[in-house]
C-alpha atoms as a PDB file:
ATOM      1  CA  UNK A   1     -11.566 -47.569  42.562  1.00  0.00           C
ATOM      2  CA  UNK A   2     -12.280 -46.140  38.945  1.00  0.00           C
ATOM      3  CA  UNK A   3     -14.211 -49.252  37.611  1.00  0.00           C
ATOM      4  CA  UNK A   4     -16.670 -48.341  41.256  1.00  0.00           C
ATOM      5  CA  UNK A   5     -15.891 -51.272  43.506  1.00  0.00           C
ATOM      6  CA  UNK A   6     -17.464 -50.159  46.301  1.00  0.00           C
ATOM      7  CA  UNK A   7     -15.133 -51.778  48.854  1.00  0.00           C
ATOM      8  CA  UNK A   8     -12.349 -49.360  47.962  1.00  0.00           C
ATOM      9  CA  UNK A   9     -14.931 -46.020  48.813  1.00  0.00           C
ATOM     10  CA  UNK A  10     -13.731 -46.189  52.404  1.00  0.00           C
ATOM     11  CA  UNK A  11     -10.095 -45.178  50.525  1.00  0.00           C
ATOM     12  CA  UNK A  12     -11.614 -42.276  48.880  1.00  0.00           C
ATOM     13  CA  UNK A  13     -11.110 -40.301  51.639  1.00  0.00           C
ATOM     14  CA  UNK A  14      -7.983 -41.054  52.945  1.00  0.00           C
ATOM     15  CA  UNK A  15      -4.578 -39.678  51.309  1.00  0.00           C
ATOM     16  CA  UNK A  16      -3.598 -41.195  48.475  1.00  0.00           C
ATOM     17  CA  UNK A  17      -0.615 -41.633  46.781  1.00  0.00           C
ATOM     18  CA  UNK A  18       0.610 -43.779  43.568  1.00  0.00           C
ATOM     19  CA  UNK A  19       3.089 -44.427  41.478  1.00  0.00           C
ATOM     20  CA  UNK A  20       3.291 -42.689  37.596  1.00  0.00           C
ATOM     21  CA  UNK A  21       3.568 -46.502  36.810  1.00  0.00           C
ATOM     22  CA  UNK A  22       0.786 -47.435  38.308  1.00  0.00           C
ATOM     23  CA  UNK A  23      -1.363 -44.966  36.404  1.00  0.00           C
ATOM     24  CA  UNK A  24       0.091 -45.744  33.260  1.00  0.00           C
ATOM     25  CA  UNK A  25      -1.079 -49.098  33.974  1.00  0.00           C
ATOM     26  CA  UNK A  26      -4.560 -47.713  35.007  1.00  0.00           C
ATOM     27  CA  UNK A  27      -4.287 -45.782  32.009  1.00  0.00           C
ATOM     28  CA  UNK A  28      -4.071 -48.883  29.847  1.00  0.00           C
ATOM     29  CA  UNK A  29      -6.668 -50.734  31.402  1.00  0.00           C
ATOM     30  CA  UNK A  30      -9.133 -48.032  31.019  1.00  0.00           C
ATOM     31  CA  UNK A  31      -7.963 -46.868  27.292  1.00  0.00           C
ATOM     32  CA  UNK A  32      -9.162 -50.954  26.459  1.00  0.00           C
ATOM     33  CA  UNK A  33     -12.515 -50.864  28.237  1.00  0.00           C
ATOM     34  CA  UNK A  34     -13.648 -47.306  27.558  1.00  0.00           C
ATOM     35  CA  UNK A  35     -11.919 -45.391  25.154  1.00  0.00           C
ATOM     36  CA  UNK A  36      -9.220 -42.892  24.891  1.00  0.00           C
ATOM     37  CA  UNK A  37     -11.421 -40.300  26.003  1.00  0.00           C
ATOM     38  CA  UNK A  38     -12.141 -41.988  29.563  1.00  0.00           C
ATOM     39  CA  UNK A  39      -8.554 -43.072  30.049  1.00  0.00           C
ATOM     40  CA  UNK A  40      -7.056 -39.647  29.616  1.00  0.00           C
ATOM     41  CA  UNK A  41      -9.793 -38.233  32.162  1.00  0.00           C
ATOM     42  CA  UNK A  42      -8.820 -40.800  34.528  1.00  0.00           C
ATOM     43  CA  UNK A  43      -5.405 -40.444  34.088  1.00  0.00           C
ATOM     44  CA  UNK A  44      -5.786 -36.543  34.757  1.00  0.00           C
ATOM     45  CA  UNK A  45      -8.023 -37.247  38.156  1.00  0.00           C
ATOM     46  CA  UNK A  46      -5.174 -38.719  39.982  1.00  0.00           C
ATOM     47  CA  UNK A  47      -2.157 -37.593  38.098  1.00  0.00           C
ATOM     48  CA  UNK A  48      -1.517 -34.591  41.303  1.00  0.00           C
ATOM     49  CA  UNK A  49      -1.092 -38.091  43.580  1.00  0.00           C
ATOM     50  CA  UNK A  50       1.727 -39.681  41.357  1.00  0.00           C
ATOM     51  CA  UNK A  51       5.306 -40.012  42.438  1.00  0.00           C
ATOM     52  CA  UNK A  52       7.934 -40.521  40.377  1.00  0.00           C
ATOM     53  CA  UNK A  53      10.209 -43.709  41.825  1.00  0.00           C
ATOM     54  CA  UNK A  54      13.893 -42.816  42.622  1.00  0.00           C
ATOM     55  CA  UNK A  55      16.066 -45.097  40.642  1.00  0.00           C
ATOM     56  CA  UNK A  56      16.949 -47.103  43.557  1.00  0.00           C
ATOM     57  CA  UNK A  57      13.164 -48.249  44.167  1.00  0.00           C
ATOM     58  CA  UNK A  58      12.997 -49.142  40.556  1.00  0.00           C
ATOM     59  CA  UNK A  59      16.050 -51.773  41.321  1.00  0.00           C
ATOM     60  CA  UNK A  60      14.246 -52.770  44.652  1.00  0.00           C
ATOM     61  CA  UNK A  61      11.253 -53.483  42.712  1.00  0.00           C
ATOM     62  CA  UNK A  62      12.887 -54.973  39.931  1.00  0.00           C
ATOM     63  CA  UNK A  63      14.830 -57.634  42.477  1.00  0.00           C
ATOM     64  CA  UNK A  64      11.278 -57.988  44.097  1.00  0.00           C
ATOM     65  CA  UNK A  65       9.816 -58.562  40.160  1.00  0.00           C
ATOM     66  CA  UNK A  66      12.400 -61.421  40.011  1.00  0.00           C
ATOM     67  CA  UNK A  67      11.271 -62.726  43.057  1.00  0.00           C
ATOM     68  CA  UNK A  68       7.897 -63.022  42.585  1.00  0.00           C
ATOM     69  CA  UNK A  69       7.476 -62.995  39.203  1.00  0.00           C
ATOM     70  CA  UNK A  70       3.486 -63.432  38.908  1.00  0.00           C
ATOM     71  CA  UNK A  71       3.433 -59.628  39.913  1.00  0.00           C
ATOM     72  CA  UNK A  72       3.259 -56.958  37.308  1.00  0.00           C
ATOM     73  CA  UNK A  73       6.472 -54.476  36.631  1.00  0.00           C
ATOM     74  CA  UNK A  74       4.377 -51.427  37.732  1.00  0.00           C
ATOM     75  CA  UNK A  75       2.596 -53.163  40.958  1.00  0.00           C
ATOM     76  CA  UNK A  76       5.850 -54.364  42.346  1.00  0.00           C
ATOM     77  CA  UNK A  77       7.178 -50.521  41.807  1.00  0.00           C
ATOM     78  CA  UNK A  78       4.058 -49.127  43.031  1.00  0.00           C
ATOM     79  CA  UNK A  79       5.045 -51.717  46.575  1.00  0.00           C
ATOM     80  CA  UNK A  80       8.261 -50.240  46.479  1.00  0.00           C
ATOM     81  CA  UNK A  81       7.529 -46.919  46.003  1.00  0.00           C
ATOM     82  CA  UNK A  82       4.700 -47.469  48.911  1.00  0.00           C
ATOM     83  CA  UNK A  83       6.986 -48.765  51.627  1.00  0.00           C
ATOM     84  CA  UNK A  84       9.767 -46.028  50.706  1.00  0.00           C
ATOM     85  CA  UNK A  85       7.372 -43.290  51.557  1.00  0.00           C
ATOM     86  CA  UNK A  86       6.073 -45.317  54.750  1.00  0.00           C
ATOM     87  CA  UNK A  87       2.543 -45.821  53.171  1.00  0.00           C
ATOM     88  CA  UNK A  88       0.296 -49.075  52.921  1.00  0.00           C
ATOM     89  CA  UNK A  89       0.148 -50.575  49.657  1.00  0.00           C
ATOM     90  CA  UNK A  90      -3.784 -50.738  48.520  1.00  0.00           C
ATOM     91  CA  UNK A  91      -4.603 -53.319  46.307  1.00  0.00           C
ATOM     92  CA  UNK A  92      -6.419 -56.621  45.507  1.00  0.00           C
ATOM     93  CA  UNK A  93      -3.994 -58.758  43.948  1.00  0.00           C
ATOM     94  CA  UNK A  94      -3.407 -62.020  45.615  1.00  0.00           C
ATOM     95  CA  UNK A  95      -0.002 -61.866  44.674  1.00  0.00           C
ATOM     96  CA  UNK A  96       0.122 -59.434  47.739  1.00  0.00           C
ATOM     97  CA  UNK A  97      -1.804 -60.755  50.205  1.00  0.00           C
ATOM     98  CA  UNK A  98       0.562 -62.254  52.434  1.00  0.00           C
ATOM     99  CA  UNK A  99       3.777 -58.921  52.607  1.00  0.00           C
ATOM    100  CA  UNK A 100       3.921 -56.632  54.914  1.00  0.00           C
ATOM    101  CA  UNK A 101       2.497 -53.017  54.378  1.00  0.00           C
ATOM    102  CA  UNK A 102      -0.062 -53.839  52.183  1.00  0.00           C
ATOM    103  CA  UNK A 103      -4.086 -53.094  52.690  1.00  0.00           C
ATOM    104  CA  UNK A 104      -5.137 -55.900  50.971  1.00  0.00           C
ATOM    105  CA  UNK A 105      -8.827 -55.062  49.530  1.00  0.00           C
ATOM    106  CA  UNK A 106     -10.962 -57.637  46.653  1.00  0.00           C
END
């Protein structure tokens, strides 16, 4: 969504909802491509939307981490954290593609 993929607009205006891990992990992408600057505005834009996991969905996505090990720490939280709150999981990461709850978008 940040880097302007315009397939993910349609999201824009639906409720959104992430994990604090998942924007730390925006927040790293961005602080490499653009700056420190950039990363922090981001990070600001869509901190109100972060939840922070109970502990039990961090061990649900840690088992699921072990399971699937080509998926990042913070995407297999942000999964977790998703289907714990009864939301679709947005995201293009083949890794994905095929579990249930997820709005698969590339």
């Amino acid at each position: 969504m940040v880097r302007g993929n315009p397939r993910y607009r349609k999201y824009l205006a639906a409720e959104l909802q992430t994990s604090v891990w998942n924007l730390v992990e925006l927040y790293l992408a961005i602080l490499r491509d653009r700056g420190e600057i950039e990363a922090q505005r981001q990070f600001a834009r869509f901190r109100t939307i972060a939840i922070d996991p109970e502990d039990g969905w961090l061990f649900e996505a840690m088992g699921l981490k072990v399971r699937r090990p080509k998926l990042s720490y913070a995407d297999a939280i942000g999964y977790t954290a998703a289907r714990r709150i009864g939301a679709r999981f947005l995201t293009g990461d083949e890794a994905f593609r095929r579990l249930p709850d997820v709005e698969f978008c590339r």
